[in-house]
Protein backbone atom coordinates (compact mmCIF):
# COMPACT_ATOMS: atom_id res chain seq x y z
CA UNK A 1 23.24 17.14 -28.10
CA UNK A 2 20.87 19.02 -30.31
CA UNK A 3 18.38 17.68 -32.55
CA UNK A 4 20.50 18.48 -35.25
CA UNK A 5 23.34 17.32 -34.28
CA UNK A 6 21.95 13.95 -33.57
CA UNK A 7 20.47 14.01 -36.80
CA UNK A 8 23.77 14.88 -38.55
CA UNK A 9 25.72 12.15 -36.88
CA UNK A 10 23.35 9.62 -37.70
CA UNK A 11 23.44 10.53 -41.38
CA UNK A 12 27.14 11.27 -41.28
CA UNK A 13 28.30 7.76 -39.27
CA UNK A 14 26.50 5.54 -41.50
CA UNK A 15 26.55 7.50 -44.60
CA UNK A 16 22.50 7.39 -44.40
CA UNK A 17 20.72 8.60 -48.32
CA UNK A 18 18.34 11.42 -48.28
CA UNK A 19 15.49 9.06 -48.83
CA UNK A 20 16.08 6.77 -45.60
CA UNK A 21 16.46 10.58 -43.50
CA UNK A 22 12.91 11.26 -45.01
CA UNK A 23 11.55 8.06 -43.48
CA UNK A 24 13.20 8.16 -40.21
CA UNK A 25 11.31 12.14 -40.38
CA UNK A 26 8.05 9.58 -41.62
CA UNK A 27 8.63 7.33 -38.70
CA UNK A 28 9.32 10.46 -35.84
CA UNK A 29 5.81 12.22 -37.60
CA UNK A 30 4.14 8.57 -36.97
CA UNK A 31 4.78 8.37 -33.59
CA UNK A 32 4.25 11.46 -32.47
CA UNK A 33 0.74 10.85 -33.75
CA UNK A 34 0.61 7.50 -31.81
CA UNK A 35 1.59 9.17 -28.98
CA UNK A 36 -1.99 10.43 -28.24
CA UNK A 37 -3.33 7.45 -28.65
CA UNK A 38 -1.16 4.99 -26.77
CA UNK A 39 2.03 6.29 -24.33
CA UNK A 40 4.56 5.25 -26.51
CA UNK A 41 7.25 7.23 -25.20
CA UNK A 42 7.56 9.79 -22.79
CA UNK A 43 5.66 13.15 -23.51
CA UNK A 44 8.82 14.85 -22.19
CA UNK A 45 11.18 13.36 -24.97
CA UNK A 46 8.82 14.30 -28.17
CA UNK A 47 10.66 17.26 -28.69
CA UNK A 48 14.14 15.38 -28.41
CA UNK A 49 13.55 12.38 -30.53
CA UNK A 50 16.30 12.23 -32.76
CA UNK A 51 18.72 12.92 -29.27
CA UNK A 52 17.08 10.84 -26.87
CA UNK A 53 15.56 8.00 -28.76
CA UNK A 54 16.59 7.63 -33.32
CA UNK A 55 20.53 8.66 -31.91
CA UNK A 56 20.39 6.36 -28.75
CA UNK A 57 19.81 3.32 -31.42
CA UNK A 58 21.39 4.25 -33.92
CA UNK A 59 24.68 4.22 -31.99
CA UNK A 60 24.57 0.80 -31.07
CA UNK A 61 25.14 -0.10 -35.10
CA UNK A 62 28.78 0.76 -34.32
CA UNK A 63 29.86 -2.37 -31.99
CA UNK A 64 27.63 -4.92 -34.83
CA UNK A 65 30.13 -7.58 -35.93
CA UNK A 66 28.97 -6.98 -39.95
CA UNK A 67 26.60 -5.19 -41.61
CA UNK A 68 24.84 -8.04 -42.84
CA UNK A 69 24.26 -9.53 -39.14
CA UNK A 70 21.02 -11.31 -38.03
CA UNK A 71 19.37 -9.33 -35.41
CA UNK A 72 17.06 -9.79 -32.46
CA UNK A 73 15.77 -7.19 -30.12
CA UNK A 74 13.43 -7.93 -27.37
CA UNK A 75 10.90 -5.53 -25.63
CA UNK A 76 10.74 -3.75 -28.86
CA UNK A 77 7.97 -1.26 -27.55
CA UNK A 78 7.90 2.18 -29.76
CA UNK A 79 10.72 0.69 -32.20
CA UNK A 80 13.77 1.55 -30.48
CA UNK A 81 16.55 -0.11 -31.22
CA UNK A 82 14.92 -2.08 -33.55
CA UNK A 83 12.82 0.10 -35.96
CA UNK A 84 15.67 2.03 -36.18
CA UNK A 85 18.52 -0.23 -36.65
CA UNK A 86 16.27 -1.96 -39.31
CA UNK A 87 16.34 1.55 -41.57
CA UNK A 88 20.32 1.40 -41.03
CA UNK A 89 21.14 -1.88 -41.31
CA UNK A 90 21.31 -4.24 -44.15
CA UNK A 91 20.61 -7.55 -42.41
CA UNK A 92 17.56 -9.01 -41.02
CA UNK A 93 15.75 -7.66 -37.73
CA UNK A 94 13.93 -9.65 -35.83
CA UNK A 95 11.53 -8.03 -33.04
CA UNK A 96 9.51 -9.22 -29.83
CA UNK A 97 7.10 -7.42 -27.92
CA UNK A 98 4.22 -8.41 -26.00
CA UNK A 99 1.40 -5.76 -26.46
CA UNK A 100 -1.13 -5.57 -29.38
CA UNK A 101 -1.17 -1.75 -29.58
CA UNK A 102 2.76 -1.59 -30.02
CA UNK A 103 3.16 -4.16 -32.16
CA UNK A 104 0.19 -2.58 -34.90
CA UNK A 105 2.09 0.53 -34.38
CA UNK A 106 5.43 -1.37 -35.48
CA UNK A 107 4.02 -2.71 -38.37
CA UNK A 108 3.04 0.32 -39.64
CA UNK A 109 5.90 2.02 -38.71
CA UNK A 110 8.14 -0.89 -40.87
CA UNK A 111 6.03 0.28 -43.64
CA UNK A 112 6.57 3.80 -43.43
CA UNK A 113 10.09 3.22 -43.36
CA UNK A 114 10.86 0.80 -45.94
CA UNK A 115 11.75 -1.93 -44.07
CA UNK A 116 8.62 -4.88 -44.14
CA UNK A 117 10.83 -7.44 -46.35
CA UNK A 118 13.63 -7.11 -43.61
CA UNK A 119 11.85 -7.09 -40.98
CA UNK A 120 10.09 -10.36 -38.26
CA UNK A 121 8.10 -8.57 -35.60
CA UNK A 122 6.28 -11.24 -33.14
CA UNK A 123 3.81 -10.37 -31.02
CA UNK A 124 4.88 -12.52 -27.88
CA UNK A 125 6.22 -12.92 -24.62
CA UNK A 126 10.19 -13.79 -25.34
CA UNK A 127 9.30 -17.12 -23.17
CA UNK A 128 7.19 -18.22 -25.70
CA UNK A 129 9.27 -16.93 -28.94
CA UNK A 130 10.26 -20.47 -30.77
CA UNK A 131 14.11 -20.60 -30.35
CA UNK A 132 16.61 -19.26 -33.37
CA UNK A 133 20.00 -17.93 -33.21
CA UNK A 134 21.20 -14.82 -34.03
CA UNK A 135 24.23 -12.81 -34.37
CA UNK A 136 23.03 -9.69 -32.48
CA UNK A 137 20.87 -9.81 -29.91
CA UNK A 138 20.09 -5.87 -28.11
CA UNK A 139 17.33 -5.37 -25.64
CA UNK A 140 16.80 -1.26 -23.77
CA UNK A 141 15.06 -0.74 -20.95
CA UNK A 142 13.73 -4.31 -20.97
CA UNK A 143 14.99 -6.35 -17.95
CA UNK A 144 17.69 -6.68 -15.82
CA UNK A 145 21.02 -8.22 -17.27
CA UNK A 146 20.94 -11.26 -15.35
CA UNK A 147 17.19 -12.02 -15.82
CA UNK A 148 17.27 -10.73 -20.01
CA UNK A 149 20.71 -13.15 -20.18
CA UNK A 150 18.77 -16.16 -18.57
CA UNK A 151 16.15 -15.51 -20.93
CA UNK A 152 17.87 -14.51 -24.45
CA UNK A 153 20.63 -17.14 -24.10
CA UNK A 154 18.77 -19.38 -26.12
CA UNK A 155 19.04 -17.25 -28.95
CA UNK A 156 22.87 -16.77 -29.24
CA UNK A 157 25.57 -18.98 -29.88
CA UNK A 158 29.19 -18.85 -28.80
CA UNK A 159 29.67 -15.89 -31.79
CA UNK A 160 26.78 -13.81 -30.82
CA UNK A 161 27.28 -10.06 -29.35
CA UNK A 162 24.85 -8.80 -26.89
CA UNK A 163 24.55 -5.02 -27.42
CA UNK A 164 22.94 -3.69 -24.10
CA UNK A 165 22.45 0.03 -23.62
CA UNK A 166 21.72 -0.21 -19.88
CA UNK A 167 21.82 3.42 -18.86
CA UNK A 168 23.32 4.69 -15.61
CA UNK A 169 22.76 1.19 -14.09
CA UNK A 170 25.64 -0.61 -16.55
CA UNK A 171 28.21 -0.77 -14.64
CA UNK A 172 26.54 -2.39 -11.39
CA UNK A 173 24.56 -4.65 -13.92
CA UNK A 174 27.40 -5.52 -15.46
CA UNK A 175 28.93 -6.53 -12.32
CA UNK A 176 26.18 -8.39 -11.17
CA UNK A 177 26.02 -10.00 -14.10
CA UNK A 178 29.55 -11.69 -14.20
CA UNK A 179 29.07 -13.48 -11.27
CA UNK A 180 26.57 -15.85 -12.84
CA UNK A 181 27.84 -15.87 -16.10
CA UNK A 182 30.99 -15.74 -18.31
CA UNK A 183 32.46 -14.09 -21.88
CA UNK A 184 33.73 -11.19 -23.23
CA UNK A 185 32.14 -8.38 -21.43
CA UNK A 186 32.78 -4.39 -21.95
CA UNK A 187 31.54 -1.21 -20.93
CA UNK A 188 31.41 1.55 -23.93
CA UNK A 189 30.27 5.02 -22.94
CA UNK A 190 26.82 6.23 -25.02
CA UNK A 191 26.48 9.20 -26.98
CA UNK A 192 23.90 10.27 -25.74
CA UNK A 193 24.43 10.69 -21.57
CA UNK A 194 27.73 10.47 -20.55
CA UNK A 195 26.76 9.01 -16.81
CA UNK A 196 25.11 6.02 -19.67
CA UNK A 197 27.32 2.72 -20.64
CA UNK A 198 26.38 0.50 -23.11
CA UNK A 199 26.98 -3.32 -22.61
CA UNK A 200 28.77 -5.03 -25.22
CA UNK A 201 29.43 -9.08 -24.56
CA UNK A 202 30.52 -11.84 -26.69
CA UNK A 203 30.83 -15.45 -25.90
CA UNK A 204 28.40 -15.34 -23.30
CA UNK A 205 27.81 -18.77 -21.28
CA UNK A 206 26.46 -19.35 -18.05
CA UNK A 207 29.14 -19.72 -14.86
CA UNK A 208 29.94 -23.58 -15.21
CA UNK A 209 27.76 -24.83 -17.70
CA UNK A 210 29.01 -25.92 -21.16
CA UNK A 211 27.36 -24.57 -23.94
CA UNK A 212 24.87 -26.87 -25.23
């Protein structure tokens, strides 16, 4: 996919004004600046933001239960999901991430964007994040699907949907994952590489434990 196409079906799918387009361009502009000064993202993928990285979050707004949802993401890093699911989405967005550098860069990204009255972002290990529940909780590129369930369980409740883009590893995650634990678990194929899944669970509860 193009860079225009990505941006066109990002605008299109969520009916997106002018105005929030001109920050996400704001927010690509910031962090291409960053870049140089911290590796925020792969050198490779500057020229392919909107495809690789604005449309890779963006598209996991489609599976959210409402547009108002509470949401956490963990392992923030250069804003995606979260930066951009916060310019798209209406509810609250909650982010962790443990290193200084990215989380400066997030706050002035959340300004750039419009988004610093919706948005939480903690500077923090996700061990150490006081627990609150949330409707949405998405993590990318953060930690395997057993070890990011055993530590983000906590945070959800019987109605909470994970949102997992796990890349070409989904499907053997996946299946490593139900082993240990139970739910609602699916397999939706990404936008943006079609050897990619995207993990979508609900319910989640470890195998033969009872929800505390």
């Amino acid at each position: 996919m193009t860079e225009e196409e990505a941006t066109e079906w990002i605008r299109a799918e969520f009916d997106v004004p002018r105005e929030t387009m001109t920050r996400l361009d704001d927010f690509a502009a910031l962090l291409v600046s960053e870049n140089e000064r911290q590796n925020l993202v792969s050198r490779g993928t500057l020229p392919h933001l909107w495809a690789r990285h604005f449309l890779d979050s963006a598209q996991l707004l489609r599976f959210a239960p409402s547009p108002d949802s509470t949401w956490l993401d963990l392992g923030t890093g250069a804003g995606f999901p979260g930066m951009v699911v916060a310019a798209l989405h209406r509810g609250p967005v909650t982010m962790v991430e443990s290193r200084r550098l990215r989380v400066e860069f997030l706050h002035r990204a959340a300004e750039v964007l419009g988004v610093s009255d919706r948005t939480t972002l903690l500077l923090d290990r996700v061990e150490r994040v006081p627990t609150h529940k949330f409707d949405v909780i998405s993590a990318r590129a953060f930690a395997p699907m057993g070890e990011l369930l055993e530590l983000a369980h906590r945070f959800s409740t019987e109605k909470t949907r994970w949102i997992l883009p796990k890349g070409r590893s989904a499907q053997s995650e996946l299946e490593a994952a139900e082993s240990s634990w139970q739910g609602s678990f699916r397999l939706e194929p990404s936008l943006t590489d079609p050897d990619s899944g995207i993990i979508v669970a609900d319910g989640v509860t470890p195998q033969g434990r009872k929800r505390a």
